[in-house]
N, C-alpha and C. Protein backbone atom coordinates (compact mmCIF):
# COMPACT_ATOMS: atom_id res chain seq x y z
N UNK A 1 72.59 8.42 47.18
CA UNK A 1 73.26 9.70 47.07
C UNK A 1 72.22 10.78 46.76
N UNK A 2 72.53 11.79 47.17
CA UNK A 2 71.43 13.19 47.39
C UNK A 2 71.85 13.78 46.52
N UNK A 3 70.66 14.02 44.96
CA UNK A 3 71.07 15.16 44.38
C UNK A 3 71.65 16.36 44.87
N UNK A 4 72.00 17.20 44.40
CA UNK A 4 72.74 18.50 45.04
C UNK A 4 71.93 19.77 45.22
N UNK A 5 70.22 20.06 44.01
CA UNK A 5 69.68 20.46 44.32
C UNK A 5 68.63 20.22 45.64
N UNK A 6 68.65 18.80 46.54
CA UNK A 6 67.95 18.58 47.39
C UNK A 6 69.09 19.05 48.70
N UNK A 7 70.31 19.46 48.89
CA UNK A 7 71.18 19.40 49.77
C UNK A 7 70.84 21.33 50.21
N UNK A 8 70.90 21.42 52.00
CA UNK A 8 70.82 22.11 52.26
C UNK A 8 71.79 23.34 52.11
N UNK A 9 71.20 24.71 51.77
CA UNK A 9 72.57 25.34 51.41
C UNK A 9 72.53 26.10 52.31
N UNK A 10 74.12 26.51 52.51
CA UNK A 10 74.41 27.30 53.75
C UNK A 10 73.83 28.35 54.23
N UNK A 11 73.79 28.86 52.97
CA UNK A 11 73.16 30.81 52.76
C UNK A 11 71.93 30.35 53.66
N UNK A 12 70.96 29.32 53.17
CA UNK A 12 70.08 29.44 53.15
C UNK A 12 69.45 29.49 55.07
N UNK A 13 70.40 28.87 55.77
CA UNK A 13 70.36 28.31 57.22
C UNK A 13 70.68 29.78 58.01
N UNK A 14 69.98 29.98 58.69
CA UNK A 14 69.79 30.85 60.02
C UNK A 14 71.78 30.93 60.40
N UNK A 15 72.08 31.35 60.61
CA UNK A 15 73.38 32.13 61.12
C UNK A 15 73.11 32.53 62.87
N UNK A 16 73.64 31.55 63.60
CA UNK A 16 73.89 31.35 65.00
C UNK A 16 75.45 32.03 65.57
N UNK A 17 75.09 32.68 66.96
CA UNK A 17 76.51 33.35 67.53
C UNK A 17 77.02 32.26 68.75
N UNK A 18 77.76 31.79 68.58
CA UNK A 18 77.90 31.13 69.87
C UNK A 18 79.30 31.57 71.29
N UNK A 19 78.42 31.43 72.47
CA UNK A 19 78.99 31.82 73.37
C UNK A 19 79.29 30.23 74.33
N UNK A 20 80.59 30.52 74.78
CA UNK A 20 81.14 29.78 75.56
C UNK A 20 81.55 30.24 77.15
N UNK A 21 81.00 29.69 78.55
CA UNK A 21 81.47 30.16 79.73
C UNK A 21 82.59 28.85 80.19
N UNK A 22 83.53 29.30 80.41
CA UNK A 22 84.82 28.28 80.45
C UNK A 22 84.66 27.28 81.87
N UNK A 23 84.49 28.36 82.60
CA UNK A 23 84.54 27.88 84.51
C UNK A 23 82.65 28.66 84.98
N UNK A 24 82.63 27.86 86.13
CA UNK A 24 81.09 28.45 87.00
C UNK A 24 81.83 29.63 87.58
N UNK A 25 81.36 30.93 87.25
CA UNK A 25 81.29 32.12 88.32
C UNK A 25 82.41 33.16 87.24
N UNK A 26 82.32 32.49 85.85
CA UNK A 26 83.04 33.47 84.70
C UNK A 26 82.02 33.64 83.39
N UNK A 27 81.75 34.91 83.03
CA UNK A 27 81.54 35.41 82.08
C UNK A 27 81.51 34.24 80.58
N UNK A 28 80.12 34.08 79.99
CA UNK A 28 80.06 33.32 78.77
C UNK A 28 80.73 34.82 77.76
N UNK A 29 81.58 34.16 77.00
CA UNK A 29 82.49 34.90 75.86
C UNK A 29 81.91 34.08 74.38
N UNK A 30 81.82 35.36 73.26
CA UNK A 30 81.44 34.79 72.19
C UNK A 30 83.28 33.87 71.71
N UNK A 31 82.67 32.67 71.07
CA UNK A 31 83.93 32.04 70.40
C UNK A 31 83.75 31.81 68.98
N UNK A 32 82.60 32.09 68.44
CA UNK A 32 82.28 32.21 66.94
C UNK A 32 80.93 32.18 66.38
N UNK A 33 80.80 31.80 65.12
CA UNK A 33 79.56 31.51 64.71
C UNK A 33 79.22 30.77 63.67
N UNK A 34 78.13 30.32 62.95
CA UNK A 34 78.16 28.82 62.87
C UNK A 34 76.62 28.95 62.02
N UNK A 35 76.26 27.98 61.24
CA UNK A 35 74.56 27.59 60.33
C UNK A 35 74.36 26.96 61.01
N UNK A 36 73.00 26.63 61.82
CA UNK A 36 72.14 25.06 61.79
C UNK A 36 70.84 25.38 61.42
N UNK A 37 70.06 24.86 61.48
CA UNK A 37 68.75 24.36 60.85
C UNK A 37 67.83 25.26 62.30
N UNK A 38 68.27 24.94 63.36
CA UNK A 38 67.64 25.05 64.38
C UNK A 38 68.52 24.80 65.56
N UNK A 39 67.74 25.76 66.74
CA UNK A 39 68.52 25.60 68.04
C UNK A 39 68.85 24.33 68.66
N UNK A 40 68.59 23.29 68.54
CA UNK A 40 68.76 22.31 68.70
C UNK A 40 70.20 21.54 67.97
N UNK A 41 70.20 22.16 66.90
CA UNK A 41 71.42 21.28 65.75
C UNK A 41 72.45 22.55 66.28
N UNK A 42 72.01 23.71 66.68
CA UNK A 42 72.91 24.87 66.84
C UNK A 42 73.73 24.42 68.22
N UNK A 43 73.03 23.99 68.80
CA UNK A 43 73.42 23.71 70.60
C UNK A 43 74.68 22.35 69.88
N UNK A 44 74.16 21.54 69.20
CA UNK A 44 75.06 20.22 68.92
C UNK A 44 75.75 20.69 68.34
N UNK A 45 76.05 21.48 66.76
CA UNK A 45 76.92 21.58 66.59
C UNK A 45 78.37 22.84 67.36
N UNK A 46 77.78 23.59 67.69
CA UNK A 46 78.57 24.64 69.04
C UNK A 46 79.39 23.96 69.93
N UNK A 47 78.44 22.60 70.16
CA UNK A 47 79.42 21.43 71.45
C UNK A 47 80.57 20.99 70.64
N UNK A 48 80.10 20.47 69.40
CA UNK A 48 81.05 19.62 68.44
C UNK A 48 82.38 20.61 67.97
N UNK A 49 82.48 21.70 68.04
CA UNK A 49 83.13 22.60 66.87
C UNK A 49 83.86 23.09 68.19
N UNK A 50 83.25 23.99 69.15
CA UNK A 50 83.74 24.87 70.31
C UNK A 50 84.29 24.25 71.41
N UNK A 51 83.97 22.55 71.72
CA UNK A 51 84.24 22.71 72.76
C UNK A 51 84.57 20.94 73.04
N UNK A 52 85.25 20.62 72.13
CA UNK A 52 86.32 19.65 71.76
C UNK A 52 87.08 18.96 72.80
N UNK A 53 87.94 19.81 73.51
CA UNK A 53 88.55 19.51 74.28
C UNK A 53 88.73 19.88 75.83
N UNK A 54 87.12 20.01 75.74
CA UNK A 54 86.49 19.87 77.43
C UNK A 54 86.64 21.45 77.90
N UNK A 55 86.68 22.18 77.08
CA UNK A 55 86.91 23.95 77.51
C UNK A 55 85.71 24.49 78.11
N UNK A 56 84.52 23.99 77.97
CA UNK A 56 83.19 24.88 78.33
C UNK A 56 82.49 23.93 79.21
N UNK A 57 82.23 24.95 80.32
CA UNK A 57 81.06 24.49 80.90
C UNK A 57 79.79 25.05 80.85
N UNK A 58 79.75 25.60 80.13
CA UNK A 58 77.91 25.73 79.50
C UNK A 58 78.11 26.91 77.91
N UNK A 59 77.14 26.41 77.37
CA UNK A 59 77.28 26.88 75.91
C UNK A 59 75.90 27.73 75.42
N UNK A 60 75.94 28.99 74.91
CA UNK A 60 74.98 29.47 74.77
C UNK A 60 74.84 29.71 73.39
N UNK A 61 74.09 29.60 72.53
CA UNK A 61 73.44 29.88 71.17
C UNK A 61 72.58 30.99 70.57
N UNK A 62 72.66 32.08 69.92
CA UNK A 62 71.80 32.99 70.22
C UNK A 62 71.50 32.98 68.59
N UNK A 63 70.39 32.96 68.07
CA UNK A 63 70.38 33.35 66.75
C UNK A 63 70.93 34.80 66.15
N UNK A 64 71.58 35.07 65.04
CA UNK A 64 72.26 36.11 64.79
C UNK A 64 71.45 37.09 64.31
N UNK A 65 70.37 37.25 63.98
CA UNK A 65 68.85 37.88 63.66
C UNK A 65 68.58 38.40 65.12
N UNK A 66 68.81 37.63 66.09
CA UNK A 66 67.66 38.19 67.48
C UNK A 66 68.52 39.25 68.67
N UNK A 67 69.71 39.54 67.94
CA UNK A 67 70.72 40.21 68.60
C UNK A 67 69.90 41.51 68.01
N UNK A 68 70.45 42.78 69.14
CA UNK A 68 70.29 43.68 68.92
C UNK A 68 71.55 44.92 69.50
N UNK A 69 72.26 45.27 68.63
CA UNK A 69 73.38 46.11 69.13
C UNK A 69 73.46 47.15 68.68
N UNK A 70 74.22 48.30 69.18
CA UNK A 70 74.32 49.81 69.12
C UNK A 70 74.88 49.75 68.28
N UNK A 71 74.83 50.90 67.41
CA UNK A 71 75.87 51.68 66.17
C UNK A 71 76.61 52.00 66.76
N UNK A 72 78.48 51.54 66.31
CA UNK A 72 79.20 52.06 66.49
C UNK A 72 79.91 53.34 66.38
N UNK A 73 79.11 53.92 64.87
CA UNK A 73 79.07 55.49 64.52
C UNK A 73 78.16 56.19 65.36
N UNK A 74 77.50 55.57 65.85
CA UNK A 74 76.76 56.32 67.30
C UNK A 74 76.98 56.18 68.57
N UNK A 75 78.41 56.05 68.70
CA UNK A 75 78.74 55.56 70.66
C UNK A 75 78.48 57.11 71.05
N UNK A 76 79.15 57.68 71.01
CA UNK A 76 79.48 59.29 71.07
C UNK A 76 77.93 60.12 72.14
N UNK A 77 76.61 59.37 71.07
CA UNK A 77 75.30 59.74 71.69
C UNK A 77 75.02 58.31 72.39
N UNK A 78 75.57 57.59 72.67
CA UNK A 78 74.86 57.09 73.38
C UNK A 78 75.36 56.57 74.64
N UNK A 79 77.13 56.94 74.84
CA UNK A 79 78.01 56.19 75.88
C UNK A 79 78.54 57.48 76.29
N UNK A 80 78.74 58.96 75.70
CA UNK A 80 79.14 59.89 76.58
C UNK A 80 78.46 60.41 77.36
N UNK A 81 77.11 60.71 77.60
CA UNK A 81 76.15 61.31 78.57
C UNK A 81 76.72 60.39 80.08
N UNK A 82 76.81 59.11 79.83
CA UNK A 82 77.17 58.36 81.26
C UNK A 82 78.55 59.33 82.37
N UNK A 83 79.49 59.84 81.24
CA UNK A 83 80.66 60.14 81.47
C UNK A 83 80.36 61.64 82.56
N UNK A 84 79.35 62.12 82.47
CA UNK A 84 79.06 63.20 83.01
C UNK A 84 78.23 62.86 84.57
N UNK A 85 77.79 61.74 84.52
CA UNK A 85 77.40 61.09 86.06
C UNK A 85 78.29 60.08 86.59
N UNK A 86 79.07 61.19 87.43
CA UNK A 86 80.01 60.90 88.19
C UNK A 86 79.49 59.79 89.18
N UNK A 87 78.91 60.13 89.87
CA UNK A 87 78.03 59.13 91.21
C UNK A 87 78.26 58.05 90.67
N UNK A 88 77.94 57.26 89.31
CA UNK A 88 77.92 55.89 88.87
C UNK A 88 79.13 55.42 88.98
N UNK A 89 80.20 56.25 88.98
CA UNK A 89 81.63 55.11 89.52
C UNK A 89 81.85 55.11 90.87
N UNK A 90 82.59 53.79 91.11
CA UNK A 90 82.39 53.06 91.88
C UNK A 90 83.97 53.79 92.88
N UNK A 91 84.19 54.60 92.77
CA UNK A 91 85.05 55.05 93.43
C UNK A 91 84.38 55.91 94.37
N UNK A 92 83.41 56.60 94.55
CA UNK A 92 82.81 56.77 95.82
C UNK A 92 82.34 55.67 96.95
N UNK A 93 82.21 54.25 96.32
CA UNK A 93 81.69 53.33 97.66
C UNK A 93 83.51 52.93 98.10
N UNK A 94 82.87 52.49 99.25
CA UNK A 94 84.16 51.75 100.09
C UNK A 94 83.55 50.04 100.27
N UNK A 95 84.75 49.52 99.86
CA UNK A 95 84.48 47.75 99.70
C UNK A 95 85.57 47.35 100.68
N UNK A 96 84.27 46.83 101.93
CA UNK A 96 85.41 46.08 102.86
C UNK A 96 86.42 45.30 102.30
N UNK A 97 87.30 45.03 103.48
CA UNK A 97 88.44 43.78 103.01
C UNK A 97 87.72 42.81 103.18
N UNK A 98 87.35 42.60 103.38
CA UNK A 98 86.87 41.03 103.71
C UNK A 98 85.66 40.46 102.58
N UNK A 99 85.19 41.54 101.26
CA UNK A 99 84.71 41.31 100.80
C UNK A 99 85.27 40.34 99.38
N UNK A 100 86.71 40.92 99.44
CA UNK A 100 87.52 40.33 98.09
C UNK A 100 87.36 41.15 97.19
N UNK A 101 88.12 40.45 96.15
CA UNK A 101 87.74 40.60 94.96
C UNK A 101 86.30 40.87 93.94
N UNK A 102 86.34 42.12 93.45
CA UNK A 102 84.89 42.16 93.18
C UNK A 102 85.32 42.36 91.54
């Protein structure tokens, strides 16, 4: 039996995001997040926890440190300038029929 000061503590473990893509040719979606030691125990435990009952076909792991995302108190400067270049929507091209679903 493992003293309790030798037992790994949670705090102490890297904090992993994990993403799940359900089907080939769909979008990986985050489904939670999770401690391991390393990408390796992160990939195993993500399989073990997320994907149980055969839901994913490929699983992605990202450490929660190596993310980098926008301030939400800053969308305003950084997502309205787009709103003013019209050209970028997609309502000026024409998409054959025969192309489908895009």
């Amino acid at each position: 039996m493992m003293a309790d000061d030798t037992k790994p503590k949670v705090q102490n473990l890297p904090l992993w995001e994990v993403f799940i893509r359900p089907r080939t040719g769909l979008a990986h979606k985050h489904c939670g997040s999770l401690h391991a030691s390393d990408a390796v125990l992160a990939m195993q435990a993500a399989r073990d926890t997320y994907t149980r009952r055969g839901e994913g076909q490929s699983v992605w792991v990202v450490r929660s440190s190596d993310i980098a995302a926008s301030d939400p108190d800053r969308a305003a400067e950084n997502f309205d300038p787009a709103l003013e270049k019209i050209y970028r929507h997609p309502s000026f091209y024409d998409i054959p029929d025969d192309v489908g679903h895009m």
